[in-house]
Protein backbone atom coordinates (compact mmCIF):
# COMPACT_ATOMS: atom_id res chain seq x y z
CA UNK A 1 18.99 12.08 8.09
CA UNK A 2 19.93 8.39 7.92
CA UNK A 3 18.35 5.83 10.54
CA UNK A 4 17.29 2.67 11.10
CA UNK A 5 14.12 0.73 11.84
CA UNK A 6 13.42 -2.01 13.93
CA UNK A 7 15.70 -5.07 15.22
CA UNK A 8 16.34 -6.01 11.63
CA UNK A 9 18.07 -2.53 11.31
CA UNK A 10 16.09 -1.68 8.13
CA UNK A 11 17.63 1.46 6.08
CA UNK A 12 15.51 4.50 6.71
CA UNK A 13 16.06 8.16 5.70
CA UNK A 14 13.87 11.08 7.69
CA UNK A 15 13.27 14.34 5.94
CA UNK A 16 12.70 16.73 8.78
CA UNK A 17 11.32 20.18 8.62
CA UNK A 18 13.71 23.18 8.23
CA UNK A 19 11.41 24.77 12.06
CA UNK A 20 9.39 23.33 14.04
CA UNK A 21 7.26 19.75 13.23
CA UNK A 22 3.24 19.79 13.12
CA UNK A 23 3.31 16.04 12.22
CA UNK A 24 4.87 12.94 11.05
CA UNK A 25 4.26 10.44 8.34
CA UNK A 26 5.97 6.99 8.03
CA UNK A 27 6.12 5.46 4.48
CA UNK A 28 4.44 1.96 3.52
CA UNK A 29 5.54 -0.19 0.53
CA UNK A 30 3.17 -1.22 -2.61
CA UNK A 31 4.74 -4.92 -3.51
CA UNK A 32 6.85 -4.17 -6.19
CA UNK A 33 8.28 -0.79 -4.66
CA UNK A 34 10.69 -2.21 -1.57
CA UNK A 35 13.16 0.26 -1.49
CA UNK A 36 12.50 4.07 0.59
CA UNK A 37 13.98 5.69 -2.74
CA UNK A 38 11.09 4.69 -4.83
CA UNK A 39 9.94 8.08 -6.61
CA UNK A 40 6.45 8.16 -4.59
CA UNK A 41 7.91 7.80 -1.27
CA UNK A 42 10.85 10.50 -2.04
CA UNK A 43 7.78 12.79 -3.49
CA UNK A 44 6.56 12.85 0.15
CA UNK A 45 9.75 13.77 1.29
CA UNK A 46 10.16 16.76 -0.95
CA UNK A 47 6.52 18.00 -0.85
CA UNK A 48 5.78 17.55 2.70
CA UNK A 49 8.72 18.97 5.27
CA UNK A 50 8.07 22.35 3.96
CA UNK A 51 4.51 22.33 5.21
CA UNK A 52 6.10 20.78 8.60
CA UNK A 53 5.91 17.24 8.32
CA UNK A 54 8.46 14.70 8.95
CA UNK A 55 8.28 11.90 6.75
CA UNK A 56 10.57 8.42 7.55
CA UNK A 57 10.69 6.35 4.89
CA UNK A 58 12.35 3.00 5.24
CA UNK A 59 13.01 -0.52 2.96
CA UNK A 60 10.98 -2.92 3.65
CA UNK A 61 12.41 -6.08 5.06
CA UNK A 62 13.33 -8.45 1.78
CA UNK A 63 11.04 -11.74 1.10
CA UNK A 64 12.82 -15.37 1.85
CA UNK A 65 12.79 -17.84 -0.40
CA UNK A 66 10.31 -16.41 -2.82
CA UNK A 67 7.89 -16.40 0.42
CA UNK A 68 6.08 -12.36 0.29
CA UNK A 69 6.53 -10.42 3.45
CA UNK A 70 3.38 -11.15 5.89
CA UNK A 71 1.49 -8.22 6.47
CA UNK A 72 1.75 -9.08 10.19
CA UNK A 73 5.62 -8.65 9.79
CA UNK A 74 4.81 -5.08 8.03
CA UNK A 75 2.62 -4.11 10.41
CA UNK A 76 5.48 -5.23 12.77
CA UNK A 77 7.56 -2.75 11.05
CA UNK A 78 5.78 0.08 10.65
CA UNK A 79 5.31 0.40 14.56
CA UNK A 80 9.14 0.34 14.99
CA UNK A 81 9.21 2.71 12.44
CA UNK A 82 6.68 5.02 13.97
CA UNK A 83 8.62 4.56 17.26
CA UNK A 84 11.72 5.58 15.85
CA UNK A 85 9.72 8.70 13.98
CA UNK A 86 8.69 9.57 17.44
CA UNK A 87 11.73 9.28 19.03
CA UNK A 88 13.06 11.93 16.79
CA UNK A 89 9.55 14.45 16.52
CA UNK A 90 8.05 14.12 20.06
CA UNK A 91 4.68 14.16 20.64
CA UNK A 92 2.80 16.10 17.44
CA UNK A 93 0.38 13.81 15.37
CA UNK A 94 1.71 10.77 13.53
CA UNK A 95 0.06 8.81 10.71
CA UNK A 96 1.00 6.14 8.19
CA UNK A 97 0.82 6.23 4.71
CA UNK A 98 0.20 3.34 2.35
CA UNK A 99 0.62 2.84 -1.31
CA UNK A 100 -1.62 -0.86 -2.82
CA UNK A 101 -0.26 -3.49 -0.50
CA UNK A 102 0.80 -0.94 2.21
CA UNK A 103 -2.56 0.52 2.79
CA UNK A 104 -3.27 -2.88 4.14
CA UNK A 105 -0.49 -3.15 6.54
CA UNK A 106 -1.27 0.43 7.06
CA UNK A 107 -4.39 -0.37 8.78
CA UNK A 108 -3.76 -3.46 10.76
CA UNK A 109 -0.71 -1.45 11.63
CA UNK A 110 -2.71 1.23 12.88
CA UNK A 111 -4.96 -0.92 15.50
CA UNK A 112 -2.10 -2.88 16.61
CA UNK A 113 -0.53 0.81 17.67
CA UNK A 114 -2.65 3.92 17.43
CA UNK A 115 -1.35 6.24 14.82
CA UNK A 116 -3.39 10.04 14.62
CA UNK A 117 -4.15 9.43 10.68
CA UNK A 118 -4.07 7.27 7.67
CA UNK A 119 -3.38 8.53 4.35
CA UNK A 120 -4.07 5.59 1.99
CA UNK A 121 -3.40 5.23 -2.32
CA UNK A 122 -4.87 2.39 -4.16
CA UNK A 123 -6.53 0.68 -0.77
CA UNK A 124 -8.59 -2.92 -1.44
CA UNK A 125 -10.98 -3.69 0.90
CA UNK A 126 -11.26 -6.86 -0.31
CA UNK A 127 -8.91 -9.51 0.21
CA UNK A 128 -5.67 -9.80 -1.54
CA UNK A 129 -6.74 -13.10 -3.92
CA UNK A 130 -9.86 -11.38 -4.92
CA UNK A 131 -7.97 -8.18 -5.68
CA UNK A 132 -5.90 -9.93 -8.46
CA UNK A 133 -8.82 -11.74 -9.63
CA UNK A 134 -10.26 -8.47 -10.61
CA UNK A 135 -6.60 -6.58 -11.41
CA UNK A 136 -5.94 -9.91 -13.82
CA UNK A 137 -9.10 -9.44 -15.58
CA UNK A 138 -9.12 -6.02 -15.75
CA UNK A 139 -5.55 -6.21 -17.45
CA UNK A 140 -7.00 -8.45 -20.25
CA UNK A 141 -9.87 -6.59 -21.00
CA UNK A 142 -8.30 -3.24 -21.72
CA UNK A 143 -6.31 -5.12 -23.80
CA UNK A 144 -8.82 -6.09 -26.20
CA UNK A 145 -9.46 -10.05 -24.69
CA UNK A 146 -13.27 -11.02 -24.64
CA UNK A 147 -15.14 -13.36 -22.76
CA UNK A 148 -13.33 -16.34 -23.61
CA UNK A 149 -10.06 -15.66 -22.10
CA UNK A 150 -11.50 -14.07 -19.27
CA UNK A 151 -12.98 -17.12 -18.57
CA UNK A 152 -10.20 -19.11 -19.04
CA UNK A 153 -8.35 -16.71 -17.01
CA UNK A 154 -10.48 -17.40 -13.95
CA UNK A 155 -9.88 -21.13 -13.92
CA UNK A 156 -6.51 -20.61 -14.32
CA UNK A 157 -6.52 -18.24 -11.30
CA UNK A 158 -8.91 -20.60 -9.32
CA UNK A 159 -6.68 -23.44 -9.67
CA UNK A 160 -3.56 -21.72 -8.83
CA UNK A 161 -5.18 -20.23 -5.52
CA UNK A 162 -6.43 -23.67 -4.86
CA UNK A 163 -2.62 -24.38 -5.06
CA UNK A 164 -1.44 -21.94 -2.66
CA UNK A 165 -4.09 -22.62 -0.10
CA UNK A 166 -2.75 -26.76 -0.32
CA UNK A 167 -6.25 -28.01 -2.26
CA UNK A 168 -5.00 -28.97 -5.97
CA UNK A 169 -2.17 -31.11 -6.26
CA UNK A 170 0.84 -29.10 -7.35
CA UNK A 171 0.98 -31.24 -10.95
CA UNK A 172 -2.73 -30.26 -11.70
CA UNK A 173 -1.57 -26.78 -11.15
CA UNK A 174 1.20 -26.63 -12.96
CA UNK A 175 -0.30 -28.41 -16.03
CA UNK A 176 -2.99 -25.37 -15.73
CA UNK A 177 -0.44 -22.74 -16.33
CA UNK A 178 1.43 -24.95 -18.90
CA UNK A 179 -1.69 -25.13 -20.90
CA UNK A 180 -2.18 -21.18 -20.14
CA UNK A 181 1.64 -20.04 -21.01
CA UNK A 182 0.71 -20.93 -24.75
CA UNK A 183 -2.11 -17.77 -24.39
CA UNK A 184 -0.93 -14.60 -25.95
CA UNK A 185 -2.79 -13.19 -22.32
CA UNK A 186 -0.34 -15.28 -20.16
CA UNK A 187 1.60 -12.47 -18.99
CA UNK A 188 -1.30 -10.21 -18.55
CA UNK A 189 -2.17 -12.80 -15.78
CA UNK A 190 0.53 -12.09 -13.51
CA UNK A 191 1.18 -15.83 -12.31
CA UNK A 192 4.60 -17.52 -12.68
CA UNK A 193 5.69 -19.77 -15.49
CA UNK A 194 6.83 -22.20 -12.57
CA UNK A 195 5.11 -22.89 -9.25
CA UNK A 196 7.04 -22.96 -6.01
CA UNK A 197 7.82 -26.03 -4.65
CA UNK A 198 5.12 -26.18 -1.82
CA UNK A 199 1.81 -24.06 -1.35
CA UNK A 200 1.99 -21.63 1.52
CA UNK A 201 4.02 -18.70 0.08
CA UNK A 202 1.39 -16.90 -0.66
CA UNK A 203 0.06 -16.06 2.79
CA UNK A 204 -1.95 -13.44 2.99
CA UNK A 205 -4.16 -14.47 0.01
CA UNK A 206 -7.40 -14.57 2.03
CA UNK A 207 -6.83 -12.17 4.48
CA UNK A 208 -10.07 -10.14 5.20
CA UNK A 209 -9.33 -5.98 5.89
CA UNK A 210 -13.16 -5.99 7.10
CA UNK A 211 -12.90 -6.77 10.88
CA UNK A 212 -9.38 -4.66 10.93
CA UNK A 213 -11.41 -1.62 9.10
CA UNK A 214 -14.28 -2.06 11.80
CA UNK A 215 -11.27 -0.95 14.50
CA UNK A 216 -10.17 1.83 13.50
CA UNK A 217 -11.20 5.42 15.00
CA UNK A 218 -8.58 8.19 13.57
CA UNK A 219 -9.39 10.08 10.48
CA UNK A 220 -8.52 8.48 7.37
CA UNK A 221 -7.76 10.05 3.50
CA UNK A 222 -8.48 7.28 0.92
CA UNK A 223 -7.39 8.13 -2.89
CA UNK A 224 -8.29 6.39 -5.98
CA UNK A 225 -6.94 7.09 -9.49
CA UNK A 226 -10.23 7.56 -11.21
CA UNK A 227 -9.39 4.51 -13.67
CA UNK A 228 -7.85 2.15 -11.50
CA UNK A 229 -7.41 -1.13 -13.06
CA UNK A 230 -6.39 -3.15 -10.11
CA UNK A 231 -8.65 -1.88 -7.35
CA UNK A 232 -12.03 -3.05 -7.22
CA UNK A 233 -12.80 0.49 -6.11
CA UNK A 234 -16.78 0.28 -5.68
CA UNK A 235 -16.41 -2.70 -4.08
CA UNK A 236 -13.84 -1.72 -1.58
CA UNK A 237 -15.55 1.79 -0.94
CA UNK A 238 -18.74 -0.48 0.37
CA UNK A 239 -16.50 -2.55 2.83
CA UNK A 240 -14.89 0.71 3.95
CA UNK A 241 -18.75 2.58 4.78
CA UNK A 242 -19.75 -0.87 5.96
CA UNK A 243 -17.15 -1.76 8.04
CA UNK A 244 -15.19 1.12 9.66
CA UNK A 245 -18.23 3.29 11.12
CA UNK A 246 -15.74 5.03 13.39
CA UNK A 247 -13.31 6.44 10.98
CA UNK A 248 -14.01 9.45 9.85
CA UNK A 249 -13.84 8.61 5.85
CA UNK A 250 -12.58 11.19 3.03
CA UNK A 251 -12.57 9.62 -0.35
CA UNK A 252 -10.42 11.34 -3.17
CA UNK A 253 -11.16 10.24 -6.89
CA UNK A 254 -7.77 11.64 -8.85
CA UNK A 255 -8.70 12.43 -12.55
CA UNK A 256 -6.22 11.26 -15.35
CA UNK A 257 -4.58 8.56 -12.56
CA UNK A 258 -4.80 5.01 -12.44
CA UNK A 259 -3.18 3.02 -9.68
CA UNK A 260 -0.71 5.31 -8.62
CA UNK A 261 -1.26 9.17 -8.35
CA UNK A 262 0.68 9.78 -11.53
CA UNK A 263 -0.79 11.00 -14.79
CA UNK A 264 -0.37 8.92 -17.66
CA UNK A 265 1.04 5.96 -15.49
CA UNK A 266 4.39 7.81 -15.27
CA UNK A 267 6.70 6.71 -12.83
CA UNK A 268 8.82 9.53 -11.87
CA UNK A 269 8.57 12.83 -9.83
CA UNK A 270 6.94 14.86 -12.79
CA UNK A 271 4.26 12.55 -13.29
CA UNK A 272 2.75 13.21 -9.64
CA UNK A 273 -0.69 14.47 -10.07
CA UNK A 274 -1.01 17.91 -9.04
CA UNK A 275 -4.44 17.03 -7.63
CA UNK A 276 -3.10 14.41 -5.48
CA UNK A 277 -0.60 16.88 -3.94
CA UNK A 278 -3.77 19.39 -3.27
CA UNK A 279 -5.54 16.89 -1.80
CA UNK A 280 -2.93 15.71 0.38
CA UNK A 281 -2.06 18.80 1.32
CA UNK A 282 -5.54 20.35 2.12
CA UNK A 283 -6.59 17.16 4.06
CA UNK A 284 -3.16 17.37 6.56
CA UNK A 285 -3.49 21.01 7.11
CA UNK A 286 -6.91 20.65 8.15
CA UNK A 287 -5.84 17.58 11.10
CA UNK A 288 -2.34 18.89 11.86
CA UNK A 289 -1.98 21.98 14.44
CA UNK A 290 -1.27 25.18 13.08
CA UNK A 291 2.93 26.48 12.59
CA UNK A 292 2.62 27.89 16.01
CA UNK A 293 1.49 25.00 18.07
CA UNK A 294 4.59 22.61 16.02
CA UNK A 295 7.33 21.31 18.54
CA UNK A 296 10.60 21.62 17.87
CA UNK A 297 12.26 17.99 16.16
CA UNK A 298 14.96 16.26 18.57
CA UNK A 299 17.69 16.39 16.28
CA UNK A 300 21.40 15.20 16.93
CA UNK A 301 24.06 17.18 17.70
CA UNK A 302 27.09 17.95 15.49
């Protein structure tokens, strides 16, 4: 069924159950995966309705001006589009899942308005500057670059946040990445060849998850491709025990996956990692009410 989401009418497709619904799930975007036909968001569409969840899936609203979407705006978002999941399901549990960047605004979504559950794929708990820092590097050492080029990586990175956050003049900066463009690593650092005009479009580089973790109460499924190379996963599994101490905490570690739940780093429906499905599945069956307690969806008529 095509919808809509929010006042910004953002395309949205929900995949509703053939009888009645024991849940709902809206879909939240990684960075580079805008659109609600990316292959992991329509792989929640096809596995989950036959178990009776709804899942709405939706495009994210587009970045201006090379500026990336606030997570406040996502957040923003994702409560319209849990509203309009609502409006169509009724009243049986609802929870938000996120893929990288969209676990974040999965979370602050979910104490700005209560959501039943969080499934989250690839979640930092550290901030999103400090993720790269360790994604970048991560990148050049599987790649065969020693210490070196890591370090000259993370001046190159230090400078270029210093940019964004208005401390080094925006010639210093660019003359960094210049001098860094000539390294056979360059792209490996994911920074562009050219720096925007003015710092500020990167503006949720130092946002802190910690104090939004510490609000949250529902039950929450966290899964990590056992060789992840952008998530400092250690690291972010000791903000999540630290910080959210009333969440009730399941960690999945998905063998043979690495940032998305896809063996081999495929990116299509037959890479999915049957263990990830398993997992998912297991974990919602066990928080959702049983076929006989579901509630019939509101659909249209005609």
């Amino acid at each position: 069924m095509e919808t809509t989401v929010g006042t910004a009418g953002l395309p949205a497709v929900l995949d509703l159950p053939a009888g009645p619904v024991r849940g709902g799930l809206v879909v939240l975007h990684g960075s580079h995966a805008e659109q609600h036909s990316y292959f992991l968001y329509a792989h929640l569409a096809r596995l989950l309705p036959p178990a009776g969840i709804a899942v709405l899936r939706y495009d994210r609203r587009p970045r201006i001006d090379g500026h990336d979407v606030p997570l406040a705006d996502q957040a923003e978002d994702a409560s319209a589009a849990v509203a309009e999941l609502r409006r169509h399901v009724g009243s049986p549990p609802v929870g938000l899942w996120g893929f990288s960047q969209g676990a974040w605004a999965a979370a602050l979504t979910a104490v700005r308005h209560p959501v039943d559950f969080l499934v989250l794929v690839g979640c930092s708990a550290v901030s999103p500057a400090v993720q790269m820092r360790h994604g970048t590097a991560e990148q050049l050492r599987r790649n065969g670059y020693g210490p070196a080029d890591l370090a000259e990586l993370a001046e190159l990175r230090r400078v270029a946040e210093g940019f964004q956050r208005g401390d080094v003049p925006r010639a210093e900066a660019q003359a960094a990445i210049d001098a860094a463009a000539r390294r056979r690593w360059f792209p490996l650092a994911f920074l562009p060849n050219e720096l925007p005009a003015t710092p500020g479009t990167w503006t949720d580089m130092d946002y802190d998850p910690a104090p939004v973790l510490a609000r949250l109460t529902c039950p929450v499924l966290l899964c990590y491709g056992e060789t992840d190379a952008w998530i400092p996963i250690e690291d972010s599994l000791a903000v999540w025990r630290r910080a959210a101490r009333d969440a009730e905490l399941t960690v999945a570690r998905l063998a043979g996956c690495d940032h998305a739940p896809t063996l081999g780093e495929g990116e299509d429906l037959d890479s999915v990692s049957p263990q990830y499905e398993r997992v998912l599945l297991d974990w919602l069956d066990r928080r959702l009410p049983p076929a006989g307690c579901a509630t019939t969806p509101h659909r249209p008529p005609g």
